[in-house]
PDB file of N, CA and C in Angstrom:
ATOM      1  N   UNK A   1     -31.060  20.532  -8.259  1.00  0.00           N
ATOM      2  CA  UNK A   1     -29.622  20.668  -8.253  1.00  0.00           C
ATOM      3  C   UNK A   1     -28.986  19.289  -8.123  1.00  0.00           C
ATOM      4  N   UNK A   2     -28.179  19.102  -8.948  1.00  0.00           N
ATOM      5  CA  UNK A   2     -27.412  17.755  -9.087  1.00  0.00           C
ATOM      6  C   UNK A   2     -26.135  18.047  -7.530  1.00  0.00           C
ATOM      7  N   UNK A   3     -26.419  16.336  -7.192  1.00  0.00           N
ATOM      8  CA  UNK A   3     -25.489  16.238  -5.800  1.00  0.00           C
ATOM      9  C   UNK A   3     -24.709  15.030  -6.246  1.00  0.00           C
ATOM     10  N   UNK A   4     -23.307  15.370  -5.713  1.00  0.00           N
ATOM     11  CA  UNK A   4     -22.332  13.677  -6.229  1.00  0.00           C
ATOM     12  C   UNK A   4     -22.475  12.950  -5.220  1.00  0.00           C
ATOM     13  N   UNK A   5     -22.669  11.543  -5.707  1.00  0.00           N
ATOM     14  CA  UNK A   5     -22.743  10.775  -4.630  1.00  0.00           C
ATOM     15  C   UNK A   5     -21.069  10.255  -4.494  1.00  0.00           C
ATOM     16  N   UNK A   6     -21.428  10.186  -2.681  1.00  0.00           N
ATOM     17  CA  UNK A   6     -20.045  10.073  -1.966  1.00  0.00           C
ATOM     18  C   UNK A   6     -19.893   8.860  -2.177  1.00  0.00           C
ATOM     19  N   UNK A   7     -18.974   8.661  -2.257  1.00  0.00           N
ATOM     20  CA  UNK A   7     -18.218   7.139  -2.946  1.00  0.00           C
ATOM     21  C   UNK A   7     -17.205   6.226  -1.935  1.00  0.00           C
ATOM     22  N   UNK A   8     -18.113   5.139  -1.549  1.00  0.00           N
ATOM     23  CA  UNK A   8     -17.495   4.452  -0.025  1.00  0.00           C
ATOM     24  C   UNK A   8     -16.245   3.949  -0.371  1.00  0.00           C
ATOM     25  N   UNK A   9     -14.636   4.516   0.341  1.00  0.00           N
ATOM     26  CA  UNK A   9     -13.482   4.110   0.382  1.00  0.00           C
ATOM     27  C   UNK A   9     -13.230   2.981   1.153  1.00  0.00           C
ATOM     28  N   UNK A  10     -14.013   2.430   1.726  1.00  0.00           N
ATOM     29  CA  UNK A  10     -13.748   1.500   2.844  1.00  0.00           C
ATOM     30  C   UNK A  10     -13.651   0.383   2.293  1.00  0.00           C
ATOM     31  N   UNK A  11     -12.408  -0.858   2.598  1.00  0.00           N
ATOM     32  CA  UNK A  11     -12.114  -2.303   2.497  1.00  0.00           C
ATOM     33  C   UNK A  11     -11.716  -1.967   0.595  1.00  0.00           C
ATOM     34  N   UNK A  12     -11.175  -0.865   0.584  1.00  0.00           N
ATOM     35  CA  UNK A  12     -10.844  -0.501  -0.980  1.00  0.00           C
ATOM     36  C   UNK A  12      -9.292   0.063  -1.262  1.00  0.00           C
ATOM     37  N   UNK A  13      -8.568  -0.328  -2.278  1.00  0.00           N
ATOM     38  CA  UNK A  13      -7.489   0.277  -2.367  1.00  0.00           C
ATOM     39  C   UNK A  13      -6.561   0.840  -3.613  1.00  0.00           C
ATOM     40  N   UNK A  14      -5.988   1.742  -4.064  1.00  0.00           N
ATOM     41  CA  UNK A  14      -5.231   2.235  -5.029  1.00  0.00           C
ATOM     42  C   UNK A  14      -4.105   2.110  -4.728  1.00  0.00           C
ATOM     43  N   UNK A  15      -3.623   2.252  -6.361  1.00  0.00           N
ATOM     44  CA  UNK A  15      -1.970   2.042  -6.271  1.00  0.00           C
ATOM     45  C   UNK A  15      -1.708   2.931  -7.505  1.00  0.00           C
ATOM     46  N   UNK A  16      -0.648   3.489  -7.483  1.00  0.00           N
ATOM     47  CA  UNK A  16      -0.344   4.367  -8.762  1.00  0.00           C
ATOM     48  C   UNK A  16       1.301   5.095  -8.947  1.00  0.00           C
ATOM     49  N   UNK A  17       1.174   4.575  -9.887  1.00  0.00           N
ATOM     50  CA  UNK A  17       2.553   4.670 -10.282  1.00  0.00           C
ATOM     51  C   UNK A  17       3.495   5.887  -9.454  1.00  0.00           C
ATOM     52  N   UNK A  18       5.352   5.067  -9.032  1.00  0.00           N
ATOM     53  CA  UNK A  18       5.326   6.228  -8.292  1.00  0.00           C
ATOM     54  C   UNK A  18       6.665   7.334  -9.511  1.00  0.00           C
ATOM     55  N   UNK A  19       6.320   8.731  -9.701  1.00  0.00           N
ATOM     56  CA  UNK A  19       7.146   8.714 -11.221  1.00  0.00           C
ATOM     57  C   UNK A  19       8.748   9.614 -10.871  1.00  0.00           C
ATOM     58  N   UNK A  20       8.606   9.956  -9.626  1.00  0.00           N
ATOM     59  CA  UNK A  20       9.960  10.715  -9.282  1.00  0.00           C
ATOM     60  C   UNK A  20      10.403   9.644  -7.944  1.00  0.00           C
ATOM     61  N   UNK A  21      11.093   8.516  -8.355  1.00  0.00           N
ATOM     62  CA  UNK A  21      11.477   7.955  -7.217  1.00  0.00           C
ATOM     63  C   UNK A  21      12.814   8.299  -6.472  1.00  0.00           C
ATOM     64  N   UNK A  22      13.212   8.515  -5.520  1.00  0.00           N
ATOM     65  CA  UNK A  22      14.100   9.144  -4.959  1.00  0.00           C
ATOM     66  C   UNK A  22      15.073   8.125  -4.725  1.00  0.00           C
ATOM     67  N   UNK A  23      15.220   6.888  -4.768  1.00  0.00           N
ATOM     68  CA  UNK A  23      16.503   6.169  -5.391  1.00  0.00           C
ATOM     69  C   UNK A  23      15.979   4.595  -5.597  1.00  0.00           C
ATOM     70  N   UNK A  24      17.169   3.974  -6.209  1.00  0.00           N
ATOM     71  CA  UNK A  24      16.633   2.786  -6.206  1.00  0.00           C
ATOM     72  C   UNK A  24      15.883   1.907  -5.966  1.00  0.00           C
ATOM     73  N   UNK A  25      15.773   1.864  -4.788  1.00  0.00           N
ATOM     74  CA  UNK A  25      15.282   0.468  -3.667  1.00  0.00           C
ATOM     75  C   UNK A  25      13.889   1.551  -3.214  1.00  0.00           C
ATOM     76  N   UNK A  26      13.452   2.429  -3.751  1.00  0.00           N
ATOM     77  CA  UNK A  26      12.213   3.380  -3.136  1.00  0.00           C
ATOM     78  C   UNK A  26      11.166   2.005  -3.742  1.00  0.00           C
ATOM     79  N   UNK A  27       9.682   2.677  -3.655  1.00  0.00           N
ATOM     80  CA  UNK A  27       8.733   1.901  -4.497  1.00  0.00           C
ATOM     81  C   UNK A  27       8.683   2.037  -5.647  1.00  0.00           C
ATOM     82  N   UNK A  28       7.684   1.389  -6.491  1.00  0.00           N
ATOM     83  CA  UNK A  28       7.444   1.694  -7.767  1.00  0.00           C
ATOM     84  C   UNK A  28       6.213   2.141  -7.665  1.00  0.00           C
ATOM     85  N   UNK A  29       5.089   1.873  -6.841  1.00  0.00           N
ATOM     86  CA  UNK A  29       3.927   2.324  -7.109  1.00  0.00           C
ATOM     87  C   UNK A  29       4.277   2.314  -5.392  1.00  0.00           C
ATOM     88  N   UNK A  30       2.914   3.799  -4.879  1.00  0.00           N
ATOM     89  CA  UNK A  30       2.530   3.956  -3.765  1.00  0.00           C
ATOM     90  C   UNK A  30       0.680   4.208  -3.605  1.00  0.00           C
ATOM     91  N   UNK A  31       0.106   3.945  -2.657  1.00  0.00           N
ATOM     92  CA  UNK A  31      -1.079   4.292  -2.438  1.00  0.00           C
ATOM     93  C   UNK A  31      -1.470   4.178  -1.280  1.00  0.00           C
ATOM     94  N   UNK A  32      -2.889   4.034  -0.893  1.00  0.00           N
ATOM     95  CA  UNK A  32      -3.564   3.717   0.171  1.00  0.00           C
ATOM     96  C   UNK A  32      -4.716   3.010   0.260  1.00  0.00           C
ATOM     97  N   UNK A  33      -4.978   2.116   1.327  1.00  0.00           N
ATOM     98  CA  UNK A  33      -5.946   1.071   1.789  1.00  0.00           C
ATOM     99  C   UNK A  33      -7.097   1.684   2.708  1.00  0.00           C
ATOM    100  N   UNK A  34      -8.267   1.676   2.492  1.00  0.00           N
ATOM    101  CA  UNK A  34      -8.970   1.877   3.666  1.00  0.00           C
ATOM    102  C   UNK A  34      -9.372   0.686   4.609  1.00  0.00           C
ATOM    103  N   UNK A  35      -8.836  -0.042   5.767  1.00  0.00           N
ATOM    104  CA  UNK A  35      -9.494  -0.846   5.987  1.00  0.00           C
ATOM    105  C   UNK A  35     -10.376  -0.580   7.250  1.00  0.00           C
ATOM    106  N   UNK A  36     -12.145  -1.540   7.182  1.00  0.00           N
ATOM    107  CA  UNK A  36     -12.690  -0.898   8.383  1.00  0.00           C
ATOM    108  C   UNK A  36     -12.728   0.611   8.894  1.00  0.00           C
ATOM    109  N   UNK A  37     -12.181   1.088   8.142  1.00  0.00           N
ATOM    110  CA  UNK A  37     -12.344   2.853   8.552  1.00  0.00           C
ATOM    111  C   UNK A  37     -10.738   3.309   8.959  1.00  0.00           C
ATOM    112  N   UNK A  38      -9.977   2.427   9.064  1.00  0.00           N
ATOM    113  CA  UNK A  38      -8.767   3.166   9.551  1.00  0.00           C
ATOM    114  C   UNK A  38      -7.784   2.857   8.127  1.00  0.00           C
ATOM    115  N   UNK A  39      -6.775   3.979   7.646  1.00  0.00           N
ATOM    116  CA  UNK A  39      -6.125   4.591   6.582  1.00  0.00           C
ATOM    117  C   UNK A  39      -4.697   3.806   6.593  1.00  0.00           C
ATOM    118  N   UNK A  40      -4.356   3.208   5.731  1.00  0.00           N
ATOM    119  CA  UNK A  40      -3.038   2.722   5.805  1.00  0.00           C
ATOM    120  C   UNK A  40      -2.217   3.090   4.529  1.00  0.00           C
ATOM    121  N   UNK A  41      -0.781   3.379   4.452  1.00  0.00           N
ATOM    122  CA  UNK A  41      -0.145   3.492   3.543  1.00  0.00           C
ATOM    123  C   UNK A  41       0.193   2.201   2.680  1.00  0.00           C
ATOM    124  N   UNK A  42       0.409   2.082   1.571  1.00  0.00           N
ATOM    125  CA  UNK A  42       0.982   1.162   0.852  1.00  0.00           C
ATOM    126  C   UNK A  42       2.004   1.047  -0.304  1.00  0.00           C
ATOM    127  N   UNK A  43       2.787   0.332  -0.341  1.00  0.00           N
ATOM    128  CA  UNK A  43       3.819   0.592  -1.259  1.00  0.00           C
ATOM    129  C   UNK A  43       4.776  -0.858  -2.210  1.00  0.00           C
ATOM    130  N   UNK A  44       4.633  -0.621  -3.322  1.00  0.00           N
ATOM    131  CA  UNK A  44       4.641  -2.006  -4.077  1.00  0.00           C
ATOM    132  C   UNK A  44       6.074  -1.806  -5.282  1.00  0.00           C
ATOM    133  N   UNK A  45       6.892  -2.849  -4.811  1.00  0.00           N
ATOM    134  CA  UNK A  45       7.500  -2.727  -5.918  1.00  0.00           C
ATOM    135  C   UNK A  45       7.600  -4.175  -7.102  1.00  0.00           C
ATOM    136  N   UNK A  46       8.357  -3.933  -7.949  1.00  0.00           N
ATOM    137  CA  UNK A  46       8.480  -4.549  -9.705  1.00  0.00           C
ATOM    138  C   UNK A  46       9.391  -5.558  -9.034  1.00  0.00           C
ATOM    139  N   UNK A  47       8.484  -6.910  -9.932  1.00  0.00           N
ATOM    140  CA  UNK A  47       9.681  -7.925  -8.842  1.00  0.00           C
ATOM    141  C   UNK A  47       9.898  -9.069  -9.726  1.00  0.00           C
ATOM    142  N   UNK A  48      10.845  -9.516 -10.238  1.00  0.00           N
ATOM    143  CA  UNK A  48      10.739 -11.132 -11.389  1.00  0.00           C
ATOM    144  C   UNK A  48      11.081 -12.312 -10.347  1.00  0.00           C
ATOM    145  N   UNK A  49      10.537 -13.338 -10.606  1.00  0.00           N
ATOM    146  CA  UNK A  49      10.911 -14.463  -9.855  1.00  0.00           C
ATOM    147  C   UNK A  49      11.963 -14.960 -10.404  1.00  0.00           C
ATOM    148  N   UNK A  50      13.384 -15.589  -8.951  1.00  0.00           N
ATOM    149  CA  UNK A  50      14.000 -16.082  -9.226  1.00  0.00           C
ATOM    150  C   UNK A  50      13.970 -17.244 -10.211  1.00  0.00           C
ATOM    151  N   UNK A  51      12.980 -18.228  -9.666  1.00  0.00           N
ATOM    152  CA  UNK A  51      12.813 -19.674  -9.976  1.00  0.00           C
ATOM    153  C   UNK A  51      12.047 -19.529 -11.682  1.00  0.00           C
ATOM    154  N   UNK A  52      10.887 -18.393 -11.793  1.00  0.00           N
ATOM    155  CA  UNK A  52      10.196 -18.817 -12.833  1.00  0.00           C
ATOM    156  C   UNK A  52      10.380 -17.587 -13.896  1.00  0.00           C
ATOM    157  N   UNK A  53      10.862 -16.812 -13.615  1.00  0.00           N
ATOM    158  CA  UNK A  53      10.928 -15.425 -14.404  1.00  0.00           C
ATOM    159  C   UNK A  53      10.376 -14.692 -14.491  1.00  0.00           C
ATOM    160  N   UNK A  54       8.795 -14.970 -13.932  1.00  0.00           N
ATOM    161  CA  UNK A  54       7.848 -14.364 -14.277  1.00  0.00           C
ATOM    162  C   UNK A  54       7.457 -13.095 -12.988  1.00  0.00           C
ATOM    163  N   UNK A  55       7.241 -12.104 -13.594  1.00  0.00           N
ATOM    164  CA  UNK A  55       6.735 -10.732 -12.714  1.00  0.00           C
ATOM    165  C   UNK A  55       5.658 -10.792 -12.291  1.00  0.00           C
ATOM    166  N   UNK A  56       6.108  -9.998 -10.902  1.00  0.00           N
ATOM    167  CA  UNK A  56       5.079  -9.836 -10.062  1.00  0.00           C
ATOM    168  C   UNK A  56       5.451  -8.643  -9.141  1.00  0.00           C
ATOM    169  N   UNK A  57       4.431  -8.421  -8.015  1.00  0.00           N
ATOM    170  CA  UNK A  57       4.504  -7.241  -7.064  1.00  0.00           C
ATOM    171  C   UNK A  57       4.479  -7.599  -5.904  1.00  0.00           C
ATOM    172  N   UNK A  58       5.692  -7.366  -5.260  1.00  0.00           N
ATOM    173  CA  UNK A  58       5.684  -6.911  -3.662  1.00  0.00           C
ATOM    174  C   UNK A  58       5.136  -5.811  -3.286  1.00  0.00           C
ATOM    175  N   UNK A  59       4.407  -5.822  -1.701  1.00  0.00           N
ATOM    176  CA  UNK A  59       4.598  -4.694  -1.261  1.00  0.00           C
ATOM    177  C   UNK A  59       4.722  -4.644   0.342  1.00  0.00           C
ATOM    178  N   UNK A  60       4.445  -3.742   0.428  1.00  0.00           N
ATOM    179  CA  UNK A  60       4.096  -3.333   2.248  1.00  0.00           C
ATOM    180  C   UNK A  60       2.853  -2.637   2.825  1.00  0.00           C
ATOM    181  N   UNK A  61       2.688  -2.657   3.285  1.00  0.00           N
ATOM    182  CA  UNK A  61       1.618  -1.540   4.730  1.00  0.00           C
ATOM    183  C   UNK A  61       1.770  -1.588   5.860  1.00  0.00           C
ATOM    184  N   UNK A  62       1.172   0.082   6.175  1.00  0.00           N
ATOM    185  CA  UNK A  62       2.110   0.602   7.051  1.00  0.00           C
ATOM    186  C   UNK A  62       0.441   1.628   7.847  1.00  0.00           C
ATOM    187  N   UNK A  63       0.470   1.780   8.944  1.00  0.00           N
ATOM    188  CA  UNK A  63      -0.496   2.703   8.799  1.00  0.00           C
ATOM    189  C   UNK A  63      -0.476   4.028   8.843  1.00  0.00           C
ATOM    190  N   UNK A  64      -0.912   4.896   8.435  1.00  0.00           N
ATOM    191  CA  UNK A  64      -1.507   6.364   7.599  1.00  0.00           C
ATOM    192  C   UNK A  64      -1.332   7.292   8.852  1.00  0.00           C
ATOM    193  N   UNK A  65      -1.714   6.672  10.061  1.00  0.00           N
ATOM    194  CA  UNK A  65      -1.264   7.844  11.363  1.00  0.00           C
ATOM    195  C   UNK A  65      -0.249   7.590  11.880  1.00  0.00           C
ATOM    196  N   UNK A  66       0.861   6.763  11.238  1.00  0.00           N
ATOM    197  CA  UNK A  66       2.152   6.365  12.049  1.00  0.00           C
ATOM    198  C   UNK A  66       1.983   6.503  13.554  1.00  0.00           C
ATOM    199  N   UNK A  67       1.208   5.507  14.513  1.00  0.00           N
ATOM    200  CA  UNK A  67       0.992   5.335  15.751  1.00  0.00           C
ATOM    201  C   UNK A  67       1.515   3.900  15.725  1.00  0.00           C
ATOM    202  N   UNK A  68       2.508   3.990  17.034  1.00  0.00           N
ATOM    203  CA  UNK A  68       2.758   2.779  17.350  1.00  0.00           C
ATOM    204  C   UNK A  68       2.160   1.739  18.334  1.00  0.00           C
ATOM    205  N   UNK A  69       1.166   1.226  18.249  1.00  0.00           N
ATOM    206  CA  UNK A  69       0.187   0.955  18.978  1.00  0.00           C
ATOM    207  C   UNK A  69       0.149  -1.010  18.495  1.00  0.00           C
ATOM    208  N   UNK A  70      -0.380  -1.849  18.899  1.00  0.00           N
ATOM    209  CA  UNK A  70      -0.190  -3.396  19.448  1.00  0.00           C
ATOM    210  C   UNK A  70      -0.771  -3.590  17.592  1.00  0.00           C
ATOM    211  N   UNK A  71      -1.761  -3.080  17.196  1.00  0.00           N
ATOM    212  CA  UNK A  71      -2.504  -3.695  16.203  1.00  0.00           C
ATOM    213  C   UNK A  71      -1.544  -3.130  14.653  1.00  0.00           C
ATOM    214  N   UNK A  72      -0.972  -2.017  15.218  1.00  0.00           N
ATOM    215  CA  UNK A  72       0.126  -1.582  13.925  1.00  0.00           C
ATOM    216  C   UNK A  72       1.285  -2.599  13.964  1.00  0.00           C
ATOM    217  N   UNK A  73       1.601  -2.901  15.262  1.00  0.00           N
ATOM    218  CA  UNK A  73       3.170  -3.612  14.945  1.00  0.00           C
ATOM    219  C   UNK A  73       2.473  -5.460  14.013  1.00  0.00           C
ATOM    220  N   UNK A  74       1.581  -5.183  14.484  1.00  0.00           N
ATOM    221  CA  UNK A  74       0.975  -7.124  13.735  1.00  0.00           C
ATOM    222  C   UNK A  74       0.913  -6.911  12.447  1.00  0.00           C
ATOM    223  N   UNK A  75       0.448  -5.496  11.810  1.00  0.00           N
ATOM    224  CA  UNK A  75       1.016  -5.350  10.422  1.00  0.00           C
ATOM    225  C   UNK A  75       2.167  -5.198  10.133  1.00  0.00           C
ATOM    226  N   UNK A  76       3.196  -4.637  11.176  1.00  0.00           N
ATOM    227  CA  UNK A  76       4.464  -4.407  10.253  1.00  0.00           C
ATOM    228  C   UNK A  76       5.310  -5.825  10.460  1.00  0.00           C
ATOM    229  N   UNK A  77       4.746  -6.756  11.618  1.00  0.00           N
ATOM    230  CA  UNK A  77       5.119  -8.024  11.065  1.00  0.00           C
ATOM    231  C   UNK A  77       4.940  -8.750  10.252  1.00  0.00           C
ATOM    232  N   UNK A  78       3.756  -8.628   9.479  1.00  0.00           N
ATOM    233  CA  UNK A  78       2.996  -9.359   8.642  1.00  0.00           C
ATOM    234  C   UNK A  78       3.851  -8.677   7.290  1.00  0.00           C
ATOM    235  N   UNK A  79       4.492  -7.938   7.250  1.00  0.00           N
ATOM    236  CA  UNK A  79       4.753  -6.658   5.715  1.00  0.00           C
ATOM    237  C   UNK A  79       6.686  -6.708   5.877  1.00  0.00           C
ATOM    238  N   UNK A  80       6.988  -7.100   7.010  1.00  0.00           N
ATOM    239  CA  UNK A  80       8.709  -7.676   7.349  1.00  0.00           C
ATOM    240  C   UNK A  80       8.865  -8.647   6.497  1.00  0.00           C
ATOM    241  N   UNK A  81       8.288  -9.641   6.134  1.00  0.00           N
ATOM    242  CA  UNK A  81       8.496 -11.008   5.877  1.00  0.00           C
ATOM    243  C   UNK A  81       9.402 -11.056   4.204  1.00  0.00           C
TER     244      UNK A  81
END
């Protein structure tokens, strides 16, 4: 009997288009990060540079159990900027 092999999510991440955005300033693409074993949200939007014109992607992370705990707020400083 054929078995699928489980496929390690860890230190790995997706992004995928987001197609019903609920207004403007939402993301353009959303996904998730596994890092080390713990789940974080992520969210990227469509961005042209002032200076050069050229496109690129912002985003953020956030983590996946919304706990406010010492090691979440060092990401949401790091994702403020």
């Amino acid at each position: 009997m054929y078995q699928k092999k489980q496929f390690d999510e860890t230190n790995r991440w997706s992004l995928f288009p987001k197609e019903n955005k609920k207004s403007d300033n939402g993301p353009d693409y959303t996904g998730e990060v596994d890092i080390g074993g713990t789940k974080y949200r992520l969210a990227g939007w469509k961005r042209v540079s002032k200076k050069s014109g050229k496109k690129f992607l912002s985003g953020a992370i956030e983590p996946k159990d919304g706990k406010n705990d010492r090691q979440n707020d060092d990401f949401r400083n790091l994702t403020s900027r």
